[in-house]
C-alpha atoms as a PDB file:
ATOM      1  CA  UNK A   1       0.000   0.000   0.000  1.00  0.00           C
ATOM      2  CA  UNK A   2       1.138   3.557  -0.613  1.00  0.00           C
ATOM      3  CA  UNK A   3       0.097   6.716   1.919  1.00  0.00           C
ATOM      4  CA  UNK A   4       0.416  10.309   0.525  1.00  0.00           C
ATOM      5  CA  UNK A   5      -0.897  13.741   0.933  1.00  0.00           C
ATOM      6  CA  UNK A   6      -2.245  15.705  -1.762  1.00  0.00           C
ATOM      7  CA  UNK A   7      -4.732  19.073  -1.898  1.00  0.00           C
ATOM      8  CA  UNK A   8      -7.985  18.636  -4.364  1.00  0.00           C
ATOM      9  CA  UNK A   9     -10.310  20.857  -4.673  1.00  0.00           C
ATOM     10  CA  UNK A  10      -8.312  23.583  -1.869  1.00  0.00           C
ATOM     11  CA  UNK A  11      -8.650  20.411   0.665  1.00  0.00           C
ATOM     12  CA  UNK A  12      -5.824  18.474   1.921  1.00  0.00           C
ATOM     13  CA  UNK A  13      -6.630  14.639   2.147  1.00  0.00           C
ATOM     14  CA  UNK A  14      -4.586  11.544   3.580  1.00  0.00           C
ATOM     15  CA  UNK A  15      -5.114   9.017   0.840  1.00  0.00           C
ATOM     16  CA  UNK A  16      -3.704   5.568   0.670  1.00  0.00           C
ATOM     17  CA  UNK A  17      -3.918   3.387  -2.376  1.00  0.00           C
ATOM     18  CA  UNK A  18      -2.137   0.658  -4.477  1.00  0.00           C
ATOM     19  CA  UNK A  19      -2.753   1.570  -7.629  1.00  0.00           C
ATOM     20  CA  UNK A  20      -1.037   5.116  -9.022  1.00  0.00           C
ATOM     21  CA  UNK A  21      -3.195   5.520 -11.894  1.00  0.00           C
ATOM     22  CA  UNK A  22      -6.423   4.395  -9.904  1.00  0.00           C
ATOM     23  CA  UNK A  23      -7.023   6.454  -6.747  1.00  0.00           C
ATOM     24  CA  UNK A  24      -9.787   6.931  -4.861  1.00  0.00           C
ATOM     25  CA  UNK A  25     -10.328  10.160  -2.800  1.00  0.00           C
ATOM     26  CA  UNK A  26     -12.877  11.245   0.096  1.00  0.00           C
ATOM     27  CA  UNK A  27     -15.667  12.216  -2.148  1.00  0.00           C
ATOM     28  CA  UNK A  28     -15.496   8.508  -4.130  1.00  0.00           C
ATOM     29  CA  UNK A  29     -13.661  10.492  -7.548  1.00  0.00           C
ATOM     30  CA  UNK A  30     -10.838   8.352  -8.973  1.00  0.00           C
ATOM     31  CA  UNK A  31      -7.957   9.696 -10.181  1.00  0.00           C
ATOM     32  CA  UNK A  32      -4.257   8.899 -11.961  1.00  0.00           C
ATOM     33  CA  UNK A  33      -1.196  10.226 -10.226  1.00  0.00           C
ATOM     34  CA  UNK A  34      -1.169  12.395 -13.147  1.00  0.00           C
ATOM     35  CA  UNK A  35      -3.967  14.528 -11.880  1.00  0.00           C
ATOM     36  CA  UNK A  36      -3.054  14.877  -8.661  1.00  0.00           C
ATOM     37  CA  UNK A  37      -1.456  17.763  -6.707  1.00  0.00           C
ATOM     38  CA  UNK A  38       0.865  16.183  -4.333  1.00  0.00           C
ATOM     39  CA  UNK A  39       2.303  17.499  -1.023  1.00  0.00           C
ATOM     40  CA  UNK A  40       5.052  16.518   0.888  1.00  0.00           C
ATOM     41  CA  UNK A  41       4.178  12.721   2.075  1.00  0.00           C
ATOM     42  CA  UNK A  42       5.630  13.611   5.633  1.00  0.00           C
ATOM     43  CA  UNK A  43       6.855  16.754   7.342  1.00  0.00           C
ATOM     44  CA  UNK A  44       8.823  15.395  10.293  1.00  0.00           C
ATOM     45  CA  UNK A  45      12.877  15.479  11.252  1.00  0.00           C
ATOM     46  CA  UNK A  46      14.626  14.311   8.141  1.00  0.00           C
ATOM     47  CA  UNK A  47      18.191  13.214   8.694  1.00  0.00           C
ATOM     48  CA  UNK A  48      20.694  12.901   5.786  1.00  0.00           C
ATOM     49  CA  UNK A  49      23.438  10.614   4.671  1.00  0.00           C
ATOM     50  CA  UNK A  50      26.765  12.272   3.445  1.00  0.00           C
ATOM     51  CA  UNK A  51      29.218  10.325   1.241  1.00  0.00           C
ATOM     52  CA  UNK A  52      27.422   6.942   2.129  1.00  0.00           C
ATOM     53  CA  UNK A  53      28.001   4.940  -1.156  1.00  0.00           C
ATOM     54  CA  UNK A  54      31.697   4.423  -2.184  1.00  0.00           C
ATOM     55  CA  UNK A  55      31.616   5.432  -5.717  1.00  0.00           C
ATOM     56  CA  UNK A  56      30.048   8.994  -4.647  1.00  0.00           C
ATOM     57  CA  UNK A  57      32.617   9.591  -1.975  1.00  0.00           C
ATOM     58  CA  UNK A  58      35.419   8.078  -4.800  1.00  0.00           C
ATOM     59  CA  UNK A  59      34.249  10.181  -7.716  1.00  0.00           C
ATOM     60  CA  UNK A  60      34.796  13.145  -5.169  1.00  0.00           C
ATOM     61  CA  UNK A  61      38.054  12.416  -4.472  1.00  0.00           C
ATOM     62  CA  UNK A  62      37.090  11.361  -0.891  1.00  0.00           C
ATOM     63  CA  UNK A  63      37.428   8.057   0.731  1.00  0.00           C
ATOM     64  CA  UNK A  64      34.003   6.495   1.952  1.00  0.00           C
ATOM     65  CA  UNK A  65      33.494   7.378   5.575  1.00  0.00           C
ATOM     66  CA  UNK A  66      34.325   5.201   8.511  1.00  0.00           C
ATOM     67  CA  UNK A  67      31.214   6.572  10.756  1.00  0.00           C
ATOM     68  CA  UNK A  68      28.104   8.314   9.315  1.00  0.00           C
ATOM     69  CA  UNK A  69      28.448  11.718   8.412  1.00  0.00           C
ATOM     70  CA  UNK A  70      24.713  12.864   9.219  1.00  0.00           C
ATOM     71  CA  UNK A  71      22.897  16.048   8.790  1.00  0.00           C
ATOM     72  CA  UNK A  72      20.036  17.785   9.304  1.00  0.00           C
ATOM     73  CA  UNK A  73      17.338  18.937   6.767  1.00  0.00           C
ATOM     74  CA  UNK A  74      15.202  22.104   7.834  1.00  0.00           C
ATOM     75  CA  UNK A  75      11.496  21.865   7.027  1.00  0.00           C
ATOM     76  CA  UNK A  76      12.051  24.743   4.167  1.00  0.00           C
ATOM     77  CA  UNK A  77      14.367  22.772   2.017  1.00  0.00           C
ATOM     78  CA  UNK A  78      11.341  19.973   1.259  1.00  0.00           C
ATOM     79  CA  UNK A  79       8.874  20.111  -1.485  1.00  0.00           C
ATOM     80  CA  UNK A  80       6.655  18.091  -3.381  1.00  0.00           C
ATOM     81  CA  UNK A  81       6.543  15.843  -6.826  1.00  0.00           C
ATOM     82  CA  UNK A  82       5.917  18.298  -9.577  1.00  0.00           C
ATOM     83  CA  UNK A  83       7.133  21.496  -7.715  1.00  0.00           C
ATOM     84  CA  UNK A  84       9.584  23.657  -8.714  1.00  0.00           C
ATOM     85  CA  UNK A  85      13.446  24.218  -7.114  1.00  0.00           C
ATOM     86  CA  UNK A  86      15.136  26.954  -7.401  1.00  0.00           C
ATOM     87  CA  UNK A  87      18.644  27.409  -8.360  1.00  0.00           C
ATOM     88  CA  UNK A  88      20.293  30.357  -6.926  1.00  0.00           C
ATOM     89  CA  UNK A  89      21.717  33.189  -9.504  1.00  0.00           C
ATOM     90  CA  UNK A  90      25.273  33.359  -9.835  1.00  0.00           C
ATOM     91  CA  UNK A  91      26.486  29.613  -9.112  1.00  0.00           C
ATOM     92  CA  UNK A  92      28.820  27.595 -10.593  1.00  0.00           C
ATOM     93  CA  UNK A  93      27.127  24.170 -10.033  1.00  0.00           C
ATOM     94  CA  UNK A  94      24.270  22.418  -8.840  1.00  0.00           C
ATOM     95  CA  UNK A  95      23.373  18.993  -8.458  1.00  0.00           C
ATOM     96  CA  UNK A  96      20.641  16.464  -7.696  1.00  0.00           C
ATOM     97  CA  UNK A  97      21.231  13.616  -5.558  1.00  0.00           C
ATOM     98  CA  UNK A  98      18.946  10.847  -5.859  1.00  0.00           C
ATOM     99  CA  UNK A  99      18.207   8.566  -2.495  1.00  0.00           C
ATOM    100  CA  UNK A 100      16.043   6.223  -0.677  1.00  0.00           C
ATOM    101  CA  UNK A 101      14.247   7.438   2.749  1.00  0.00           C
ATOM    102  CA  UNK A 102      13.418   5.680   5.836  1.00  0.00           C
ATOM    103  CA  UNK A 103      10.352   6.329   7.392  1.00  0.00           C
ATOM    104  CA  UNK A 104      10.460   5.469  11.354  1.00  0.00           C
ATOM    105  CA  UNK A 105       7.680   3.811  12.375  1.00  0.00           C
ATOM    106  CA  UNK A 106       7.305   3.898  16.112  1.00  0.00           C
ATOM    107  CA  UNK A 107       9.657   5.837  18.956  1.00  0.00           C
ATOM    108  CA  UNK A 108      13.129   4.344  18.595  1.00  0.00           C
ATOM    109  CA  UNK A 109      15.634   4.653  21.054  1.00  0.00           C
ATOM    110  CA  UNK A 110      18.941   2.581  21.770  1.00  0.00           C
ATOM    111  CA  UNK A 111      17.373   0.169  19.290  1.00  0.00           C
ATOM    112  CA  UNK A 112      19.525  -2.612  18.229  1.00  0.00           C
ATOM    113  CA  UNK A 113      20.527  -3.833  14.700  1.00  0.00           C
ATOM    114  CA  UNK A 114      18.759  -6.502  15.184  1.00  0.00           C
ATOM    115  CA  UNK A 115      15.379  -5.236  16.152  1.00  0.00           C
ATOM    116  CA  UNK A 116      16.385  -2.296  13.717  1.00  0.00           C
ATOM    117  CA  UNK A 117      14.209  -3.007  10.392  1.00  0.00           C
ATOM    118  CA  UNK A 118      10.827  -3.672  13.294  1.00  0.00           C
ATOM    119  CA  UNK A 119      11.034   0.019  13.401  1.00  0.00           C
ATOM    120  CA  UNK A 120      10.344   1.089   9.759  1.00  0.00           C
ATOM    121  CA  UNK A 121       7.281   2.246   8.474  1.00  0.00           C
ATOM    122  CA  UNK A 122       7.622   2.167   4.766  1.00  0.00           C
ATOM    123  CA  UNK A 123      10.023   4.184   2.246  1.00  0.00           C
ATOM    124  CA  UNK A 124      10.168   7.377   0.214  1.00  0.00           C
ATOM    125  CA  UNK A 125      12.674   8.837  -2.363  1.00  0.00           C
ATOM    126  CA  UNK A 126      13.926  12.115  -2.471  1.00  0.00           C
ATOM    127  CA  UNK A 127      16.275  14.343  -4.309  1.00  0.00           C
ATOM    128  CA  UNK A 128      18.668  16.085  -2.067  1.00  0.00           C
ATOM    129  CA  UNK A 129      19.791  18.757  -4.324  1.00  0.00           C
ATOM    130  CA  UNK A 130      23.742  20.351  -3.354  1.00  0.00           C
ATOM    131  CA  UNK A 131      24.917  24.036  -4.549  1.00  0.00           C
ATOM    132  CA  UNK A 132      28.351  22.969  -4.497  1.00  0.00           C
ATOM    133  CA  UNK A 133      30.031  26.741  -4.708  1.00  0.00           C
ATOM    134  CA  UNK A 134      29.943  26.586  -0.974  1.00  0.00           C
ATOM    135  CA  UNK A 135      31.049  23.165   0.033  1.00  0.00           C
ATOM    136  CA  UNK A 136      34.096  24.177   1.856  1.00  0.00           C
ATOM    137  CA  UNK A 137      33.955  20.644   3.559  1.00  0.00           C
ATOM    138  CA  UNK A 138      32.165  17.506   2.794  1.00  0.00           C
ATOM    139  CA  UNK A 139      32.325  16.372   6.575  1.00  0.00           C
ATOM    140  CA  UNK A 140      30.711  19.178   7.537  1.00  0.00           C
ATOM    141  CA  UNK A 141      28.152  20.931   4.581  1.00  0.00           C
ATOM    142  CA  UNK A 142      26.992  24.062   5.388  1.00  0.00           C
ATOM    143  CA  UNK A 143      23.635  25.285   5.380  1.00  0.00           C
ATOM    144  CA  UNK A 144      23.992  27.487   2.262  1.00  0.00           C
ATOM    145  CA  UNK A 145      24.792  23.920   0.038  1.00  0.00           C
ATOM    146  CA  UNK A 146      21.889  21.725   1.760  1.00  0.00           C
ATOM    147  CA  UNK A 147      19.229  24.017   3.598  1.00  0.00           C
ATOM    148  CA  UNK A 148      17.643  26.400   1.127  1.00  0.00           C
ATOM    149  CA  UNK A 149      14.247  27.044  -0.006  1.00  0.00           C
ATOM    150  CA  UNK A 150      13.119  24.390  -1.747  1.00  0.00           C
ATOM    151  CA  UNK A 151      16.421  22.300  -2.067  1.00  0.00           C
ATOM    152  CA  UNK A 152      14.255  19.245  -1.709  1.00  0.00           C
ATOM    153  CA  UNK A 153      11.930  17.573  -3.675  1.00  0.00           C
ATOM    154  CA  UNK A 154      10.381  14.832  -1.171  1.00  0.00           C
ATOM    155  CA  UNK A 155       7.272  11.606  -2.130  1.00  0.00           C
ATOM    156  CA  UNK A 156       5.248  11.253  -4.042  1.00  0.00           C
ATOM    157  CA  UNK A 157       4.488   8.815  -1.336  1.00  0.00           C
ATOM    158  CA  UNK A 158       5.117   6.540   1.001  1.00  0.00           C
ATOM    159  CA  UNK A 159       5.680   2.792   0.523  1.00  0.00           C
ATOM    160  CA  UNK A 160       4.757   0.266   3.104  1.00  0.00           C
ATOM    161  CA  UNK A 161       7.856  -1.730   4.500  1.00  0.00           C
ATOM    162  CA  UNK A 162       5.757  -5.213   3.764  1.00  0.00           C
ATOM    163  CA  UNK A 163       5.550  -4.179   0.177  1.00  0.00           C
ATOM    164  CA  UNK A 164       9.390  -3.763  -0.708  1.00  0.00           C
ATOM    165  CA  UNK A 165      11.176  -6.897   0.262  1.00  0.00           C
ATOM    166  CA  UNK A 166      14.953  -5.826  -0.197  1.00  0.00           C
ATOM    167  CA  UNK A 167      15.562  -2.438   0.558  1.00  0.00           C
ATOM    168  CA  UNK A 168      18.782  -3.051   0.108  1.00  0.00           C
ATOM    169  CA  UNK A 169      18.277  -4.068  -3.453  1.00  0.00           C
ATOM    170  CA  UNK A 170      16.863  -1.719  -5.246  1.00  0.00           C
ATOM    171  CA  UNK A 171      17.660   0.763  -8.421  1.00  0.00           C
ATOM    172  CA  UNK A 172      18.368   4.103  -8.395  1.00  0.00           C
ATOM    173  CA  UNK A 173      18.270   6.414 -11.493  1.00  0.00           C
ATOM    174  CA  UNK A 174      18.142   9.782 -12.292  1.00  0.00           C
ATOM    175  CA  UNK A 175      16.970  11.389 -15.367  1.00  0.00           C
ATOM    176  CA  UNK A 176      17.588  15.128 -16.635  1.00  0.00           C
ATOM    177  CA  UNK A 177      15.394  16.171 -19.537  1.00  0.00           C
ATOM    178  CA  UNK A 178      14.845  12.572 -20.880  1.00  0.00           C
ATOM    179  CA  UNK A 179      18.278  11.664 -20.743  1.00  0.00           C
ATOM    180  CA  UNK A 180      19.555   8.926 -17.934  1.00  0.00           C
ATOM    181  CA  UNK A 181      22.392  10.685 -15.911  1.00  0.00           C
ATOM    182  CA  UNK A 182      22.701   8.665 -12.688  1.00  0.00           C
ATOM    183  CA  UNK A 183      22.741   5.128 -12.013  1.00  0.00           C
ATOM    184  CA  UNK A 184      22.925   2.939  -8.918  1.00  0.00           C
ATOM    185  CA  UNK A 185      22.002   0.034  -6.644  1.00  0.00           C
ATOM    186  CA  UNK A 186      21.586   0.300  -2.655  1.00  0.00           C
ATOM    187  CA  UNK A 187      23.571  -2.930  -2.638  1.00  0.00           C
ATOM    188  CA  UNK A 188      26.413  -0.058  -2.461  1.00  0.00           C
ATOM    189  CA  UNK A 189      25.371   1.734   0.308  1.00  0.00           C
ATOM    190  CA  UNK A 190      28.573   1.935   3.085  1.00  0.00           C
ATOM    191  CA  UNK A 191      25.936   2.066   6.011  1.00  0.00           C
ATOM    192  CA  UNK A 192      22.721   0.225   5.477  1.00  0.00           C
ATOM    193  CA  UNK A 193      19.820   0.671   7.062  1.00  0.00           C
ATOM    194  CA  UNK A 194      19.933  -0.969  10.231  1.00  0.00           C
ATOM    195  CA  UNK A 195      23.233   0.331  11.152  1.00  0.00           C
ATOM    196  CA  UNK A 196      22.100   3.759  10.697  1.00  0.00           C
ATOM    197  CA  UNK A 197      18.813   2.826  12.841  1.00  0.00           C
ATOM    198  CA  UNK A 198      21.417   1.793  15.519  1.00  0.00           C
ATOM    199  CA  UNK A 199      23.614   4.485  14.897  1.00  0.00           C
ATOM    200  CA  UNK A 200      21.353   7.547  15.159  1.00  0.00           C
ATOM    201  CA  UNK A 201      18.805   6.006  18.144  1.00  0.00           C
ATOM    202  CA  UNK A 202      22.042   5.202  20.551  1.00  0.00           C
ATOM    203  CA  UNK A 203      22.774   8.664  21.305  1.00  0.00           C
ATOM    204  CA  UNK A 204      18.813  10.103  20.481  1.00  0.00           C
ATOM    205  CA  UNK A 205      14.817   9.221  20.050  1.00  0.00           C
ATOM    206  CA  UNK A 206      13.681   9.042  16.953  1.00  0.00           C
ATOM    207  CA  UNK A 207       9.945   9.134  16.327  1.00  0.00           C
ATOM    208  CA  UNK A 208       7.349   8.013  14.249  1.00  0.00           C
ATOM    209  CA  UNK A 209       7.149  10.062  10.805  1.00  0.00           C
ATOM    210  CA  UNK A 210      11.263  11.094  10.971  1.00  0.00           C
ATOM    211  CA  UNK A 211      12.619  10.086   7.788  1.00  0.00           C
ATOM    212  CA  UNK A 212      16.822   9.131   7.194  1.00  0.00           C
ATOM    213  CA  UNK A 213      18.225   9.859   3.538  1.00  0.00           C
ATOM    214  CA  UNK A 214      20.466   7.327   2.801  1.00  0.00           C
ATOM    215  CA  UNK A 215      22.980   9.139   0.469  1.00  0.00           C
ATOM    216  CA  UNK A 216      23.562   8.710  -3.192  1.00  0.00           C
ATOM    217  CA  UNK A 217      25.688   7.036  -6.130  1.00  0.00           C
ATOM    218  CA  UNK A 218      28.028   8.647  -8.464  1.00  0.00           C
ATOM    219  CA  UNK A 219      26.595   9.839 -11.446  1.00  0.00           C
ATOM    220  CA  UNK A 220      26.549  13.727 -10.748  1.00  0.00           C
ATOM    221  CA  UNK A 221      25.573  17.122 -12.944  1.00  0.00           C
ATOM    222  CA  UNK A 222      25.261  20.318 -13.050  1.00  0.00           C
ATOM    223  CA  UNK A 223      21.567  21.288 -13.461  1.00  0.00           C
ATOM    224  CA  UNK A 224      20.022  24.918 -15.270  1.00  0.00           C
ATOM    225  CA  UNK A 225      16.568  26.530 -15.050  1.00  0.00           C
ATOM    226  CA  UNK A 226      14.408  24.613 -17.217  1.00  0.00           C
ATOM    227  CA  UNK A 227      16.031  21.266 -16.849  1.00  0.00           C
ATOM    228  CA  UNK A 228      13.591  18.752 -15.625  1.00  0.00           C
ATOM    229  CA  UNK A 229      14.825  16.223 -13.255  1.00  0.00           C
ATOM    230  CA  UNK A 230      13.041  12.828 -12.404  1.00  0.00           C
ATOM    231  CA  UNK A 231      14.672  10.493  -9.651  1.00  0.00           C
ATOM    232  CA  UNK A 232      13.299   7.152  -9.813  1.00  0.00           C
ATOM    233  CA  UNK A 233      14.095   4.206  -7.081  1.00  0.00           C
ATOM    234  CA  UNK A 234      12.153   0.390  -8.365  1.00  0.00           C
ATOM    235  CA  UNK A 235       9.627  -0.488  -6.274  1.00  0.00           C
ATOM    236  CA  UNK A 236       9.122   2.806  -4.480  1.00  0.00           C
ATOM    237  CA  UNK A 237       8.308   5.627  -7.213  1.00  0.00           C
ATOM    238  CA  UNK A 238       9.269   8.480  -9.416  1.00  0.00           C
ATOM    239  CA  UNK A 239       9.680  11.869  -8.273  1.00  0.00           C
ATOM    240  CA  UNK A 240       9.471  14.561 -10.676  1.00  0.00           C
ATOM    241  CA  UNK A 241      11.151  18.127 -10.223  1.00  0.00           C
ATOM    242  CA  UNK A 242      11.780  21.089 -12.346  1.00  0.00           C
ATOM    243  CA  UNK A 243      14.450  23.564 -11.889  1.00  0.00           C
ATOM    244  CA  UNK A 244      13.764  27.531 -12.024  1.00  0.00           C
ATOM    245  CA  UNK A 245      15.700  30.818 -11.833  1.00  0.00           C
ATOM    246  CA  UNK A 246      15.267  32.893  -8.503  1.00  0.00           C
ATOM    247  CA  UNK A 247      13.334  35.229 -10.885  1.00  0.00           C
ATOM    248  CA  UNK A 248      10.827  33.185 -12.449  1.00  0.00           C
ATOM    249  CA  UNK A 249      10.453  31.776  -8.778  1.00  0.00           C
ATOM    250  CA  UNK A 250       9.325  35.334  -7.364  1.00  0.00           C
ATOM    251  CA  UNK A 251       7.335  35.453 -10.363  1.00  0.00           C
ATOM    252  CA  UNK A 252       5.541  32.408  -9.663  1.00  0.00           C
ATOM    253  CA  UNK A 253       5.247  33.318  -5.684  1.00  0.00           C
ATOM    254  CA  UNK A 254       3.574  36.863  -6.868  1.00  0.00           C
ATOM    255  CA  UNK A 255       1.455  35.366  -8.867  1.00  0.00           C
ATOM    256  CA  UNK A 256      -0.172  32.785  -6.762  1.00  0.00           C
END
């Protein structure tokens, strides 16, 4: 089953479905995915994965970390499938990262590895988008590369754990404009999931709805205004994002 949040009709609904292109809203209308205007699935603490697959950390000249190098995402870097992100005026580069979130389930705390995948709700994908002008250090990224307005594209929805088998098996891709740029497997992840789990509820709580990024593959590139992005994980979804000037942003704002 998938659980999202969309607005029809100026009313925000829960919905919860298993088809995309059938689905079935409070009043008894059926719609696609298509015709849908999606919000954020969930709103709560979203922790993110730095330099967690090999071949990322490699193709940056790093060497894959040796503890988790997690950060936190403030709630005005997320967005939702089919919104807009803007890339600041007067950077160099900008790129999308394509990942598979965690949702958390119930209150975690000191939770072992074993117990670990118990506490998962169900899975997301987002695209965790990096202005790389002001990475001065990739153990420690500022707010200015991961934490502005709209930075991160987040849904469409959520997947229920039951329903994907192997999170550690799954596909990544991205797409810009049509054309496949990024391609990976979470086989390659450095930290899977229950070690993060572990990791991150042995020193706090983490409660139902908080969400963990799990970092990207290589694969990266610079993005424009007017590029459309799609990130795309099997069995979970396709997120859809397209990038805009500051400009045609305000524009857009002003106008509704």
């Amino acid at each position: 089953m998938k659980h999202g949040h969309i607005r029809h009709q100026g009313q925000v609904q829960a919905i919860s479905f298993d088809d995309p292109k059938r689905i079935a809203l409070a009043d008894g209308t059926i719609l696609s995915e298509e015709q849908l205007e999606w919000l954020p699935p969930q709103c709560n603490t979203l922790f993110a994965l730095g330099l967690n697959y090999a071949d990322h950390a490699a193709e940056l000249a790093f060497k894959a970390p040796t503890e988790p190098l997690v950060f936190i995402k403030a709630p005005n870097t997320i967005t939702a499938h089919r919104t807009v992100t803007v890339r600041p005026d007067n950077v160099a580069y900008m790129h999308y990262e394509c990942e598979l979130v965690v949702v958390i389930g119930k209150t975690a705390k000191n939770v072992s590895r074993d117990d670990a995948m118990d506490y998962v709700q169900g899975y997301t994908l987002c695209n965790d988008y990096a202005v790389r002008d002001y990475l001065e250090n990739y153990y420690r990224p500022n707010l200015r590369v991961k934490s502005r307005d709209t930075l991160t594209p987040l849904g469409p929805w959520i997947v229920d754990a039951a329903d994907v088998p192997d999170p550690h098996n799954l596909a990544l891709k991205t797409y810009v404009n049509g054309e496949l740029t990024q391609a990976g497997t979470t086989r390659d992840m450095v930290f899977d999931i229950p070690f993060l789990i572990e990791y991150l509820s042995s020193f706090m709580m983490l409660s139902p709805g908080d969400m963990i990024a799990t970092g990207t593959p290589e694969g990266l590139r610079d993005v424009l205004p007017g590029d459309e992005v799609v990130v795309e994980i099997e069995g979970i979804g396709r997120l859809v994002n397209r990038i805009v000037s500051e400009a045609e942003y305000q524009t857009q704002q002003q106008a509704g």
